[in-house]
Structures are given as structure tokens and as C-alpha cells.
Protein backbone atom coordinates (compact mmCIF):
# COMPACT_ATOMS: atom_id res chain seq x y z
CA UNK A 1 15.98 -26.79 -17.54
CA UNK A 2 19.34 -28.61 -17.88
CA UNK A 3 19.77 -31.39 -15.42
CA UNK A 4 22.13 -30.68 -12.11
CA UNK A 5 25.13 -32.63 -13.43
CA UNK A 6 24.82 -31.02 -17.15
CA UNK A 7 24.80 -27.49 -15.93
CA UNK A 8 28.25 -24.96 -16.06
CA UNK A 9 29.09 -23.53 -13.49
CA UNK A 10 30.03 -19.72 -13.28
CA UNK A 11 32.11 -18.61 -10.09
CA UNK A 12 31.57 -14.75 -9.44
CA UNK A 13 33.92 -12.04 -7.83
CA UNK A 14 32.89 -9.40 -5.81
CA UNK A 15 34.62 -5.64 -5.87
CA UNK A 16 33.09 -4.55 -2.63
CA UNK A 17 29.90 -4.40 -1.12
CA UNK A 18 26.58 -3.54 -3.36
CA UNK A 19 29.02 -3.37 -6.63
CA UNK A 20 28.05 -5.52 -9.49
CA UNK A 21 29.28 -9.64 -9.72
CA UNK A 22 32.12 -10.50 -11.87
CA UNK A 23 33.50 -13.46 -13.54
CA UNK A 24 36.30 -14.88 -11.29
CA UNK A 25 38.59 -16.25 -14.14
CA UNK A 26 37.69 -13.52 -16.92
CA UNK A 27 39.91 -15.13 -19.38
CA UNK A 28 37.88 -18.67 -18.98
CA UNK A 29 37.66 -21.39 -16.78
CA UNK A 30 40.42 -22.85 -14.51
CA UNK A 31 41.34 -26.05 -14.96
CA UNK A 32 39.68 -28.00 -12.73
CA UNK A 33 36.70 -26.69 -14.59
CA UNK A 34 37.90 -27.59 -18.28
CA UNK A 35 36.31 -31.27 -17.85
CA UNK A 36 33.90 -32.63 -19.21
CA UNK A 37 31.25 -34.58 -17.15
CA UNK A 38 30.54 -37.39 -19.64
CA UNK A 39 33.96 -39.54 -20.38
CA UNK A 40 33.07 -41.58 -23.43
CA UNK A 41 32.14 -44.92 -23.54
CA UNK A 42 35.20 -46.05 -25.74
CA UNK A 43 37.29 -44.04 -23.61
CA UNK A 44 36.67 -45.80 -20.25
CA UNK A 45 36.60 -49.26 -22.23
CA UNK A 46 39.82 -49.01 -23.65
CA UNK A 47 41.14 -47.61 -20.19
CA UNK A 48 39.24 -50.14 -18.60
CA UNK A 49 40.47 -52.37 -20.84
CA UNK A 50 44.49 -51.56 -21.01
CA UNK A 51 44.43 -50.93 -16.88
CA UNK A 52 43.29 -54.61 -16.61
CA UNK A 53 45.07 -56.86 -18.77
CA UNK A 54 48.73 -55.60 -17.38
CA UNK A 55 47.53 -55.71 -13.79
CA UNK A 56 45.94 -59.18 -14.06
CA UNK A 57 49.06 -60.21 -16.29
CA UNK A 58 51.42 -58.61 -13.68
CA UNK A 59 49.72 -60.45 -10.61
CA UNK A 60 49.29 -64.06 -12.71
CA UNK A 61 53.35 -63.34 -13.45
CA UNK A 62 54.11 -63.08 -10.31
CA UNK A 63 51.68 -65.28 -8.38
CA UNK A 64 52.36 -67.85 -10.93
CA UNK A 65 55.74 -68.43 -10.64
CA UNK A 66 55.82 -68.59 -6.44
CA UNK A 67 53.21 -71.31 -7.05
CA UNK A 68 55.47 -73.06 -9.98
CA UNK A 69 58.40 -73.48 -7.40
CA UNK A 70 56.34 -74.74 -4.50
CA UNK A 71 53.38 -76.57 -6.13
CA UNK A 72 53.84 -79.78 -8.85
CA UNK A 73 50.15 -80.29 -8.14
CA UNK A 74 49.98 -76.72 -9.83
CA UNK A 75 52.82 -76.87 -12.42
CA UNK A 76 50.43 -80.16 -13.93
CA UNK A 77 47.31 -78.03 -13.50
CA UNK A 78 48.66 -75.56 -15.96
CA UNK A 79 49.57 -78.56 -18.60
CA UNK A 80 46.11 -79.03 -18.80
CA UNK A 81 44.31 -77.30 -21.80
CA UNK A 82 42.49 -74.59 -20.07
CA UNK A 83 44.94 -74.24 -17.50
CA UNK A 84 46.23 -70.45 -18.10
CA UNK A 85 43.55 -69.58 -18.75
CA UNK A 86 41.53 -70.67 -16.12
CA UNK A 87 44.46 -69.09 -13.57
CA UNK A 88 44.25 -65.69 -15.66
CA UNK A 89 40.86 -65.44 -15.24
CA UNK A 90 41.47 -66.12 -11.08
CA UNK A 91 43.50 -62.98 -10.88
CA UNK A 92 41.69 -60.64 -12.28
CA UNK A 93 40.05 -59.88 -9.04
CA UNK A 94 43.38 -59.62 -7.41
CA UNK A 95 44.01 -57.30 -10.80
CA UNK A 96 41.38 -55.01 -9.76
CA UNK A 97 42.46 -54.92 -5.68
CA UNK A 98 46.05 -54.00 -7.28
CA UNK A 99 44.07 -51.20 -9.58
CA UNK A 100 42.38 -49.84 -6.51
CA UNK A 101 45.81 -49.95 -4.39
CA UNK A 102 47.74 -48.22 -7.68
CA UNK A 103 45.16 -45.69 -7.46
CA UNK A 104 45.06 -44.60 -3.97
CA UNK A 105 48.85 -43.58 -4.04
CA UNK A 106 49.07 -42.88 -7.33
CA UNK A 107 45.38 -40.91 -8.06
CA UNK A 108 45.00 -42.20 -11.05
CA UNK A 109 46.26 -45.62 -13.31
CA UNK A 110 48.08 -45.55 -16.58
CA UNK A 111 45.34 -45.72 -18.73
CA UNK A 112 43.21 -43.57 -17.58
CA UNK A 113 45.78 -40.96 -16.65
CA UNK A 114 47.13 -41.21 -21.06
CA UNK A 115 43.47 -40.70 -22.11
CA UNK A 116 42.72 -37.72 -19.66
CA UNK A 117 40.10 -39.73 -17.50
CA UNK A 118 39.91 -39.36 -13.59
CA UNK A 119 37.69 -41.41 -11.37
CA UNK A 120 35.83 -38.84 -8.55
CA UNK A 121 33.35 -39.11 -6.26
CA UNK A 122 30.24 -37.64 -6.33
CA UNK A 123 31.08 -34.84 -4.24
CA UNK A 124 34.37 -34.11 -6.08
CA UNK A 125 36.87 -35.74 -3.81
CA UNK A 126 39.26 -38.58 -4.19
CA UNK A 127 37.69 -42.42 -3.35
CA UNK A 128 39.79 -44.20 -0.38
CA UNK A 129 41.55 -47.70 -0.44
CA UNK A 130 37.93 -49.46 0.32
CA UNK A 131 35.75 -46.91 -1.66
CA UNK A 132 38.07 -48.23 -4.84
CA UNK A 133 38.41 -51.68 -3.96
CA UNK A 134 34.30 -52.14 -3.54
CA UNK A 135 34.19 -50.34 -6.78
CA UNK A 136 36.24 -52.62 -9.04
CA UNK A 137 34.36 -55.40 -7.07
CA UNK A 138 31.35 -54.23 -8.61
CA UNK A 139 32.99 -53.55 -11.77
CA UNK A 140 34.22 -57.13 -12.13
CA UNK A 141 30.81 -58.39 -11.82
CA UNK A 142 28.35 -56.09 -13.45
CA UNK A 143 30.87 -54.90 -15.77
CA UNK A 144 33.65 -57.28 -16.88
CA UNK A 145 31.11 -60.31 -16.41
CA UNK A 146 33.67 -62.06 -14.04
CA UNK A 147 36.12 -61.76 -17.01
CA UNK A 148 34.16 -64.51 -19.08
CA UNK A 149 34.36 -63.95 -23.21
CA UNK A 150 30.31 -64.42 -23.77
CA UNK A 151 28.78 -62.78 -20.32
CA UNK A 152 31.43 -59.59 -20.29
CA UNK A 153 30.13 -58.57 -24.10
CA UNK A 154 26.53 -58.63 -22.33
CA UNK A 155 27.81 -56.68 -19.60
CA UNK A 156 29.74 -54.45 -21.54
CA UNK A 157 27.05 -53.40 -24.19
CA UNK A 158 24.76 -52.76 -21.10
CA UNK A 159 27.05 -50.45 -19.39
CA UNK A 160 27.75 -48.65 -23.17
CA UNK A 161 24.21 -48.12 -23.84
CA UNK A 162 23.50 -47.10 -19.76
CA UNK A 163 26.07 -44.29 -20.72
CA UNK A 164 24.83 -43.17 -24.34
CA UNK A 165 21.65 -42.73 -22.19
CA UNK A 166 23.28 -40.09 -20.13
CA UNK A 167 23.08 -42.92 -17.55
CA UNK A 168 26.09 -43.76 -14.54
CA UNK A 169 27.86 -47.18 -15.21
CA UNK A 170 25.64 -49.19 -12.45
CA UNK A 171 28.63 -50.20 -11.27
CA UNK A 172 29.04 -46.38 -10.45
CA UNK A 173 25.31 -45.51 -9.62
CA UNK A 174 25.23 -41.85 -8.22
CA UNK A 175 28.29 -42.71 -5.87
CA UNK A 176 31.09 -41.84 -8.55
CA UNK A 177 32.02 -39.62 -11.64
CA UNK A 178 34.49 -40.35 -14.24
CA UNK A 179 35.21 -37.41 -15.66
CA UNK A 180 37.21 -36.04 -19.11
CA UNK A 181 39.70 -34.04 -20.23
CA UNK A 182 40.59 -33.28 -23.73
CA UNK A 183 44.29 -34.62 -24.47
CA UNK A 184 46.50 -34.43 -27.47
CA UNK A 185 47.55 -36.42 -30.58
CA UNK A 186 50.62 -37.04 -28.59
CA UNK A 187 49.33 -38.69 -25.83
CA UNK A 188 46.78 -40.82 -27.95
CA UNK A 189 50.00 -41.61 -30.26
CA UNK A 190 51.67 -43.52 -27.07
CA UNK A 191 48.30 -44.88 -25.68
CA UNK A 192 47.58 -46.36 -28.54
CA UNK A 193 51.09 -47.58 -29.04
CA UNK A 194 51.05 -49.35 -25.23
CA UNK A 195 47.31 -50.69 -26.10
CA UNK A 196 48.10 -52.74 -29.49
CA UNK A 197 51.65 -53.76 -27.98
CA UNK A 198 50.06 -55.17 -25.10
CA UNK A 199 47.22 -57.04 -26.85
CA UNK A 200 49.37 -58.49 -29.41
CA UNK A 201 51.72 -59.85 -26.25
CA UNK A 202 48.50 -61.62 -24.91
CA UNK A 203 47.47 -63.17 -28.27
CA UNK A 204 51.31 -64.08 -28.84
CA UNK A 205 51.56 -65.63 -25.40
CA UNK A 206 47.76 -67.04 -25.47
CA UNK A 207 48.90 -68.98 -28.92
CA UNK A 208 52.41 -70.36 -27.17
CA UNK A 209 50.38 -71.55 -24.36
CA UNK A 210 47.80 -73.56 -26.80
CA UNK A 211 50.89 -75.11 -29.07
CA UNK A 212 52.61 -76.08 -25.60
CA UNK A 213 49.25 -77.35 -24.27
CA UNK A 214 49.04 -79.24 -27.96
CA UNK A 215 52.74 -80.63 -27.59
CA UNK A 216 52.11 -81.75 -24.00
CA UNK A 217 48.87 -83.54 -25.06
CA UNK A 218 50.66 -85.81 -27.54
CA UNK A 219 53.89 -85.98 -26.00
CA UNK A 220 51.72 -88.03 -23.02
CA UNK A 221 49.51 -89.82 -25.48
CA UNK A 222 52.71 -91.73 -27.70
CA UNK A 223 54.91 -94.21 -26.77
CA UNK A 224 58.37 -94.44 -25.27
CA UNK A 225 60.31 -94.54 -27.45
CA UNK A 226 63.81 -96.52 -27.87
CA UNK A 227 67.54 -95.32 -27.09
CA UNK A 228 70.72 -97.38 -27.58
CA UNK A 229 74.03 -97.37 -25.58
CA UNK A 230 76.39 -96.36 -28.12
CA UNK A 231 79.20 -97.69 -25.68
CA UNK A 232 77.33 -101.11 -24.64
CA UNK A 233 74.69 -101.58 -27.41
CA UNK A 234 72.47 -102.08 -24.89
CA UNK A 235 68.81 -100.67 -26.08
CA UNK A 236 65.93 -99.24 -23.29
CA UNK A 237 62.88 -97.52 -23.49
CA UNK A 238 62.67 -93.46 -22.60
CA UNK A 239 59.30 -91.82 -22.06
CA UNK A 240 58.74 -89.23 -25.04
CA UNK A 241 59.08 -86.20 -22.64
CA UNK A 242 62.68 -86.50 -22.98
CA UNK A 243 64.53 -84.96 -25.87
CA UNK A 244 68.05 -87.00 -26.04
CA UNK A 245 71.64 -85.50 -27.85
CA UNK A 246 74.80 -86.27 -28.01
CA UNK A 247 76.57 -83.32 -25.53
CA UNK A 248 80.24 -83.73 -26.38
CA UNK A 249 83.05 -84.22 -23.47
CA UNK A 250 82.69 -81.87 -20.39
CA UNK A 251 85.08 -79.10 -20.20
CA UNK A 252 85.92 -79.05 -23.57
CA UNK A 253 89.04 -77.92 -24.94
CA UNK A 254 90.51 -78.51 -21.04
CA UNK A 255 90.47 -81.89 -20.15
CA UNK A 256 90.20 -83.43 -24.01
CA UNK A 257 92.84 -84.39 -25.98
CA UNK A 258 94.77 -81.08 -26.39
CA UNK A 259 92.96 -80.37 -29.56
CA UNK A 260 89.22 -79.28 -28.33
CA UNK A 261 88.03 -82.90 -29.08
CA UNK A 262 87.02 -85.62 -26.33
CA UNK A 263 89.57 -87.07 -24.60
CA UNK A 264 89.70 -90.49 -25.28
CA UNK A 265 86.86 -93.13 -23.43
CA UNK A 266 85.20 -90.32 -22.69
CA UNK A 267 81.27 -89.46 -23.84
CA UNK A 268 78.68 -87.41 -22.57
CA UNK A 269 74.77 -87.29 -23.42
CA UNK A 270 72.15 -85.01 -22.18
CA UNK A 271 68.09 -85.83 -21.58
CA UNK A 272 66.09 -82.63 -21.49
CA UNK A 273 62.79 -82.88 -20.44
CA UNK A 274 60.19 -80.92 -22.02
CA UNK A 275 59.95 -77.68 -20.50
CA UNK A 276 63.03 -77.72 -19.15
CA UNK A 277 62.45 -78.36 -15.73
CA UNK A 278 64.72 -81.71 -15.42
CA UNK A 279 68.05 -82.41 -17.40
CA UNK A 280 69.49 -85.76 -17.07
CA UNK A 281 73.51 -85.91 -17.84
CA UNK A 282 74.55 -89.74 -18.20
CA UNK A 283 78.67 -89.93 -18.90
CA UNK A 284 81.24 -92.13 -18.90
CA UNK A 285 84.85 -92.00 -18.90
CA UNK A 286 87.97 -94.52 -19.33
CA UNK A 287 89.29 -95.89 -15.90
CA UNK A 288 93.21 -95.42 -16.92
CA UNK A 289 94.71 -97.60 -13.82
CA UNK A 290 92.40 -95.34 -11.44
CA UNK A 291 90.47 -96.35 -8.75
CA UNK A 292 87.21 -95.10 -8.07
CA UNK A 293 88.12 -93.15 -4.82
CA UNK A 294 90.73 -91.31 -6.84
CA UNK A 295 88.34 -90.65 -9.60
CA UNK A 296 85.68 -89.17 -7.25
CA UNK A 297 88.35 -86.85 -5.36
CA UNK A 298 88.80 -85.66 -8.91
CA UNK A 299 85.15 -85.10 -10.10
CA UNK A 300 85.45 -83.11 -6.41
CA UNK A 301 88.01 -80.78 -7.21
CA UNK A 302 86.37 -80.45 -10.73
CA UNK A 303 83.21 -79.37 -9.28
CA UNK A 304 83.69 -77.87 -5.84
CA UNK A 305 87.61 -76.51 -6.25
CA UNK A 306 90.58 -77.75 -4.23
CA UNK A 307 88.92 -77.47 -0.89
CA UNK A 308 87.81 -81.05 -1.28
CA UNK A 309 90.31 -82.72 -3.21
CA UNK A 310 91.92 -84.38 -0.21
CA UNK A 311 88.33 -85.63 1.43
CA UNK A 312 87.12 -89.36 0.72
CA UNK A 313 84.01 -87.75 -0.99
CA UNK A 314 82.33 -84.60 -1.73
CA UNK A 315 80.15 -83.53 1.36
CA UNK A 316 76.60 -85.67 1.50
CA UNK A 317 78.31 -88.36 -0.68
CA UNK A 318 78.98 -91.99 0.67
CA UNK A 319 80.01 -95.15 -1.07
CA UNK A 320 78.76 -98.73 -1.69
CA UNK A 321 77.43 -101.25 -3.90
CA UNK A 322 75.15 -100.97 -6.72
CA UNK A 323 73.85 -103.77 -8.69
CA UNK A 324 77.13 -105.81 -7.16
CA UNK A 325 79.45 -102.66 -8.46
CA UNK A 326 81.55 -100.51 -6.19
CA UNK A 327 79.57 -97.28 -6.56
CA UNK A 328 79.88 -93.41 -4.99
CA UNK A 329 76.41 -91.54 -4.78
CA UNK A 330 75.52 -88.13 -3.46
CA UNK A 331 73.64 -85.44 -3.44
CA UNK A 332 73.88 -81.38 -3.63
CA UNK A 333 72.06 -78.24 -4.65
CA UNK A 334 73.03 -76.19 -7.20
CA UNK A 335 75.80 -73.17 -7.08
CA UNK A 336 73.36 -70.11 -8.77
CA UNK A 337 69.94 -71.61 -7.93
CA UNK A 338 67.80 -74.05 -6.38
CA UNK A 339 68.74 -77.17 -8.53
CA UNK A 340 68.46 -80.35 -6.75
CA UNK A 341 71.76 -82.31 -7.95
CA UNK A 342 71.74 -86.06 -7.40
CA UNK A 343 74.94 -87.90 -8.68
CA UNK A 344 75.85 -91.58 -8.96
CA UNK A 345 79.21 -93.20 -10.70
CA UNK A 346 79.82 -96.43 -10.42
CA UNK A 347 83.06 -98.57 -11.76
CA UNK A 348 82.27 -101.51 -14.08
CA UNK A 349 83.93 -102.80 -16.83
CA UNK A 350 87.24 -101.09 -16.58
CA UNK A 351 84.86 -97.74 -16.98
CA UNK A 352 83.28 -94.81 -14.33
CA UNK A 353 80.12 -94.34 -15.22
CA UNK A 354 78.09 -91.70 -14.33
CA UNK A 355 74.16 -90.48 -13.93
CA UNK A 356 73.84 -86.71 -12.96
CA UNK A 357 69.77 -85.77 -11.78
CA UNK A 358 69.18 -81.75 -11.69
CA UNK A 359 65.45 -80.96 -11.04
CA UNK A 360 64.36 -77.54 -10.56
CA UNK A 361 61.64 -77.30 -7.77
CA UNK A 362 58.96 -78.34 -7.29
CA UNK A 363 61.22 -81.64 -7.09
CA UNK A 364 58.07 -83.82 -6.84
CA UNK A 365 56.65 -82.52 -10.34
CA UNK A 366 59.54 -84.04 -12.17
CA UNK A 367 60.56 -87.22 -9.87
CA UNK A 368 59.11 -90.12 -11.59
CA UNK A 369 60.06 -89.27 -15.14
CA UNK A 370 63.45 -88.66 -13.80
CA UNK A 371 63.79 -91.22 -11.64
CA UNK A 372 62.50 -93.71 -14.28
CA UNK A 373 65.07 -92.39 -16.61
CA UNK A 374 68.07 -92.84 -14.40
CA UNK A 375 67.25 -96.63 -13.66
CA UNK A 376 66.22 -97.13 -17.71
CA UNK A 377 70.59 -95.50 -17.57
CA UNK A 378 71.89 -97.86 -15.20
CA UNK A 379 70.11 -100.93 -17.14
CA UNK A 380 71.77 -99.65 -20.77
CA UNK A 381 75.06 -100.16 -18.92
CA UNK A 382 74.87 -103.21 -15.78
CA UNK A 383 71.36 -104.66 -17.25
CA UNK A 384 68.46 -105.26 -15.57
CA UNK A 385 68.35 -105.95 -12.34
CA UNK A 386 66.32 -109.28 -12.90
CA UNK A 387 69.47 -110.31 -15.59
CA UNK A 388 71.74 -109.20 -13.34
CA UNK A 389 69.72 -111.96 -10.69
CA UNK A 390 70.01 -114.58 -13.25
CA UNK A 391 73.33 -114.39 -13.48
């Protein structure tokens, strides 16, 4: 005798009382009865399998980068080498609790739904919000192996062989079905499609994330290295983090010298840092009988419009001494995101000179190599502060 959940069954008709039974659906079964009990092993794993890696990815996406813009402490966790993949392998729980929630509204998840699976319970009815959710708990235990490489192949081949035995998953015991329905070429076309694309996106990102963790390793591990003032010949030291070019005059082509070249006294270099969360702009420009007042009003109106060109200084800005030079500092945030913008130009040598900070948040992740940078500026043109003493 077959066992319970092997057997067919046959729904009857009746024509009237004491006539003989019918078949209900004489032309076959109805749909609902056109699965099969026993979804394949390969099946669930590669719906298992799809259902997880773009969930997981989706929350680390996501959670990552609100964590990026509030937390340096986290930003240098992930420059270590095992960083991403240490924070991948925290969300897949919160993966599986966005699985569960998917499910409930949806009644089913993308991969399972292209490979004509459907999670039941026992009794035939849908599993709830907390049914789901202490499911995939399960699951991520007994059957991903907390998402570690050498336990989830033992866990894995234990659940295969449970159901080539005719045995539940354990994480499904005699609580849940997952049952099958034939599907077409079609269907398996795009499934497959989605599966390789997303699996080569993981090994494509997993291989950028080694070569960046490589880069970050040695960029740390050499020496500053040194750059020359091309204007004072002046020669400092710049940690290797920065990448240094030559940028060309601002506003080219507008305020150059009517030709699209730099207007004359005029030079502008750039300091990227690696990763791009700091740039460093360090200028200078000819003084042409202007005072530094004058100059500023016009750095206003070229960054903020006419609304300021009659103020002493832009809003937040104030003036002073710096290293015994009159000097104009402030500070702003940028106009299409949160870039901090700090600014100092100071008048020496018949010259404005000027140091522009903009650090993407978290500020704090970047501030020493920036600030370190700015004052390694400063000495290329006015020296050291200790020279500067001496004198």
C-alpha cells in the first residue's frame, strides 16, 4: 500500500441518490491537482539558491550604503580583506526575513514561481508572516549552514539525500510541502538566463572587491611619496592614497584667455583619493592689482551667483591671518549632495592661493588624510611653519 502523501486522489460526482459515482473532472484532473508531491532536489536548490543571493545582495546594497554615509568605523571595516564578505554573509538572515515578507504578499518568490515550485503547508494552505520567517530560520541553519562555503555543502548534501529518500527537508519536517509543477522550455530559457547572469555579477563583483582589497593593502603598506610645486619648487611628501594631475584652469574656455587655454597665472591641480571619497583642489591665480576682499566677492559670485557679490564674504566665511598672510576661510556643503566643502585662499607673493576640501560623509573616515594633505599644500607654497618661525 502506497504511503498517504504518494497516493492520487480521485474526487467523485454523484447523479442522485443510490446512482453510481462518477469522476468529477472526466477529462482529467484540475489544476490544483496536476502537481507533483516531490519537487526535485536540483529544483529547490537552484530556487533556493537564485531566491537568496538577490535578496541578501539587495539587503547588503541597501544596508550597506546607509552604514557607508554614517559609519567611517564601517567604511574601514570593509577595506579590510574579508570585509564584504564577512557583511554578505550578516545579511543573509535579513535575506531570508525579506524572502518570507516577499512571500506572504506575493505567494510565492521569483525563483520558485519560474521553476513551477510552491511552498504549502501540510494541510494545503498558505504559511503566514511567522510560519515563513521560522522556516527560513531553520533553513539558514540546517540548510544553508549559516551561509559558510565548507558547512553549507554538508548541509546541503544532507538535505539532497533526506529528499532522494522520499524524506521532508528537516528544515520542513511534516510541517510543510513544496510541491511541483511541470513548466516549459520557455520559462527554464529565462530562469536559467536570470541564474547564470546573477552568479557571474557575484563572481565579477567578488573579484573587484579582492583587487580593491589588494590595492588598499599596498597603497597603506608604501611610502609617501614626493610632489613638487610647479609654481614655487617647493617639494612635500603626499600619502600614496592620493592620485595627483594636473586639472587645467577652472571654467575653461570662460574665464581663460579667450582661446580655451588658462588664463594667464592661473593653475589648477586635483588630489583624488582612492575610492573617491575625498578630492582635494589646490589653485592659484595671478593677483592683477586686486585685493583679496575683491577677489573673494568674485570666487562668490562664481560659485553662489550674484546674490553675494556685494557681501564681505560668502556666508560661514570670515577672514584673518594664516602663517602671517591675510587669508579668507570658510566652509559650505555641497549644491547636489552632501559634500562637506572647506575653502581657504590666502594672498602671498603677489598671488591668491587656494586649498578647496570636499569629503563625502562619513567626514571622519577621510579627515586625517585630507587634512594632512591640505597643510603638506600650504607648506609647498608659505613653508613650514617651523621655517616660517625661523624667519
Amino acid at each position: 500500500m502506497q504511503r498517504f502523501d504518494q497516493q492520487k486522489p480521485v474526487l467523485f460526482r454523484g447523479t442522485g441518490f443510490g446512482t453510481a459515482l462518477e469522476p468529477a473532472w472526466p477529462g482529467g484532473s484540475p489544476p490544483e491537482l496536476a502537481l507533483d508531491w516531490k519537487a526535485g532536489a536540483w529544483a529547490r536548490w537552484c530556487a533556493r539558491s537564485f531566491d537568496v543571493w538577490w535578496e541578501t545582495a539587495l539587503v547588503a546594497t541597501l544596508l550597506g550604503l546607509l552604514l557607508c554615509r554614517h559609519s567611517s568605523a564601517f567604511l574601514q571595516w570593509l577595506e579590510t580583506p574579508f570585509g564584504w564578505k564577512l557583511f554578505g554573509l550578516a545579511c543573509i538572515p535579513a535575506g531570508l526575513l525579506l524572502d518570507a515578507l516577499l512571500h506572504t504578499v506575493a505567494g510565492n518568490t521569483p525563483g520558485k514561481a519560474l521553476l513551477g515550485l510552491r511552498l504549502e503547508r501540510a494541510d494545503g494552505c498558505h504559511p503566514g508572516l511567522s510560519e515563513l520567517a521560522q522556516r527560513n530560520a531553520r533553513l539558514w541553519c540546517s540548510g544553508l549552514g549559516l551561509g559558510l562555503p565548507l558547512l553549507s555543502l554538508f548541509t546541503m548534501a544532507r538535505q539532497a539525500l533526506r529528499l532522494r529518500k522520499d524524506l521532508p527537508a528537516s528544515y520542513d519536517g511534516a510541517l510543510y510541502l513544496v510541491r511541483a509543477r511541470p513548466v516549459g522550455r520557455l520559462r527554464k530559457a529565462v530562469f536559467g538566463a536570470a541564474f547564470c547572469s546573477l552568479f557571474l555579477l557575484i563572481v565579477a563583483l567578488d573579484a573587484a572587491d579582492r583587487q580593491d582589497a589588494r590595492e588598499i593593502a599596498e597603497l597603506k603598506a608604501a611610502p609617501p611619496y614626493g610632489w613638487t610645486n610647479p609654481l614655487t619648487g617647493n617639494r612635500v611628501l603626499v600619502a600614496p592614497q592620493w592620485l595627483a594631475e594636473d586639472a587645467g584652469p577652472e571654467d575653461e574656455g570662460e574665464e581663460g584667455d579667450g582661446h580655451g587655454g588658462a588664463a594667464p597665472g592661473r593653475a589648477r591641480y586635483r588630489f583624488t583619493l582612492h575610492g573617491g571619497h575625498a578630492v582635494v583642489l589646490f589653485s592659484v591665480e595671478a593677483q592683477d592689482g586686486r585685493g583679496l576682499r575683491e577677489h573673494v566677492r568674485a570666487h562668490a559670485r562664481q560659485d553662489h551667483g550674484e546674490a553675494l557679490a556685494d557681501e564681505a564674504a560668502p556666508a560661514g566665511g570670515r577672514y584673518g591671518m594664516f602663517r602671517g598672510h591675510p587669508s579668507w576661510t570658510g566652509m559650505a556643503e555641497g549644491r547636489y549632495s552632501a559634500l562637506r566643502v572647506q575653502s581657504r585662499i590666502v594672498e602671498a607673493d603677489g598671488r591668491f592661493w587656494r586649498v578647496e576640501l570636499l569629503q563625502s560623509p562619513p567626514v571622519a573616515y577621510t579627515d586625517d588624510l585630507v587634512q594632512a594633505l591640505g597643510q603638506a599644500l600650504w607648506d609647498s607654497v608659505l613653508g613650514t611653519p617651523d621655517a616660517a618661525a625661523g624667519k
